[in-house]
C-alpha atoms as a PDB file:
ATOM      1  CA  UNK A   1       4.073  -1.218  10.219  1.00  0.00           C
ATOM      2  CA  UNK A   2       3.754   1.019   7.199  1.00  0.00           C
ATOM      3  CA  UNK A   3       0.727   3.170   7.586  1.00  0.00           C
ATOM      4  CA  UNK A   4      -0.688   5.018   4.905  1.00  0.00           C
ATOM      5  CA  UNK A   5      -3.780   7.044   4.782  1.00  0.00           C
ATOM      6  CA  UNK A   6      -6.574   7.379   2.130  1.00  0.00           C
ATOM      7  CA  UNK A   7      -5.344  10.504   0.348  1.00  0.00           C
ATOM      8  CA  UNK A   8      -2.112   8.525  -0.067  1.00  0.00           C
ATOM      9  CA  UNK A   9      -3.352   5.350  -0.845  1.00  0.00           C
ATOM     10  CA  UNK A  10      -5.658   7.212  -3.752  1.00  0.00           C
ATOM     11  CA  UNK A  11      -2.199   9.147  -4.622  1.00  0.00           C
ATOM     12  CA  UNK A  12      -0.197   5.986  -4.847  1.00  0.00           C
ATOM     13  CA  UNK A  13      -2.913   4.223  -6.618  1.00  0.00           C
ATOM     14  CA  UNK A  14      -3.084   7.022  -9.531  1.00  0.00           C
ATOM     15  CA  UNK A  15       0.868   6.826  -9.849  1.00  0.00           C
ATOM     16  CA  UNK A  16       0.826   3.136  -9.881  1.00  0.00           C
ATOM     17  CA  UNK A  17      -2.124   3.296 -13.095  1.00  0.00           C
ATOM     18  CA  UNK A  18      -4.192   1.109 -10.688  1.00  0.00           C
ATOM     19  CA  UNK A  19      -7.557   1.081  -9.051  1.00  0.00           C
ATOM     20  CA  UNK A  20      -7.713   2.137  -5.352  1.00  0.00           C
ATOM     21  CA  UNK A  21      -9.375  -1.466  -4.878  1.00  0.00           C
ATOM     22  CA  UNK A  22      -6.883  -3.246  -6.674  1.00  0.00           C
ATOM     23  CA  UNK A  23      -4.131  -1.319  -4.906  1.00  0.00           C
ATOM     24  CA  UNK A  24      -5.776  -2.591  -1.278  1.00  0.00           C
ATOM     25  CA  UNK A  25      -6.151  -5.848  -2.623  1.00  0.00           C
ATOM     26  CA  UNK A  26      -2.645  -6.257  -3.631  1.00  0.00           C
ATOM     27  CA  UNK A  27      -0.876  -4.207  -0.886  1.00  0.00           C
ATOM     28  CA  UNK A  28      -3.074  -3.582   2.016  1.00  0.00           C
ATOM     29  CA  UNK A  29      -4.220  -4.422   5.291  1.00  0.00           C
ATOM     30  CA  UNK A  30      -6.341  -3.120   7.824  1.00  0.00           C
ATOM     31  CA  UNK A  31      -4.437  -3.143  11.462  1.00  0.00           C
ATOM     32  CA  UNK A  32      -6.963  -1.750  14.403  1.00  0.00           C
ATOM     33  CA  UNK A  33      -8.801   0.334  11.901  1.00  0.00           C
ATOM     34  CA  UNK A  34      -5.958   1.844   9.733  1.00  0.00           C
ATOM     35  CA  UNK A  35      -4.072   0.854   6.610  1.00  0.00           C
ATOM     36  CA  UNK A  36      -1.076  -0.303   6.963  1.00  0.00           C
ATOM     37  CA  UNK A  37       1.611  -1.490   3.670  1.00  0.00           C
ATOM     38  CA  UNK A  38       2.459  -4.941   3.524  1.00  0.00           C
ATOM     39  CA  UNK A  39       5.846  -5.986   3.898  1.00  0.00           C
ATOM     40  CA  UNK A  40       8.455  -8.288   3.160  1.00  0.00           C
ATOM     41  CA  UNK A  41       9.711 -10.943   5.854  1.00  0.00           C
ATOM     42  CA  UNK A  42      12.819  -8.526   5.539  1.00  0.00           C
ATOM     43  CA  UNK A  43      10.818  -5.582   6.513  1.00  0.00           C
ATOM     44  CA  UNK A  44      10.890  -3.722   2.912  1.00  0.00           C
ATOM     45  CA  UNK A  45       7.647  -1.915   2.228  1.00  0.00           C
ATOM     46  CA  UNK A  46       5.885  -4.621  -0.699  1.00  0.00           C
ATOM     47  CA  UNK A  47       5.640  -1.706  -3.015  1.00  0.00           C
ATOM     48  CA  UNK A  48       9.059  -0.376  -3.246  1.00  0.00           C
ATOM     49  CA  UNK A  49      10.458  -3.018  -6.023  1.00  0.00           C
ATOM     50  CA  UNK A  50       7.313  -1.942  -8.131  1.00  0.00           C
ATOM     51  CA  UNK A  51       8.158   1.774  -7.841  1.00  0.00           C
ATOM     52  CA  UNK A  52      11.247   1.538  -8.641  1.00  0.00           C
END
């Protein structure tokens, strides 16, 4: 799991010209209460192609 909190998901979402709903609707989910980045079946976080 990749967690990521709600100051970093609003960060993340500014960087990436995105909404913050958009941004959880492409690369989020909740796990027990928390967000957590999606990831590949490799294990690579889903956002780190994009940010590159």
């Amino acid at each position: 799991m990749i967690w990521i909190d709600k100051k970093e998901i609003k960060e993340t979402s500014s960087f990436m010209y995105i909404t913050q709903d958009i941004f959880a609707k492409l690369y989020l989910r909740i796990v027990n209460g928390r967000f957590s980045l999606l990831e590949h079946n490799n294990g690579d976080c889903c956002i780190c192609s994009v940010i590159r």
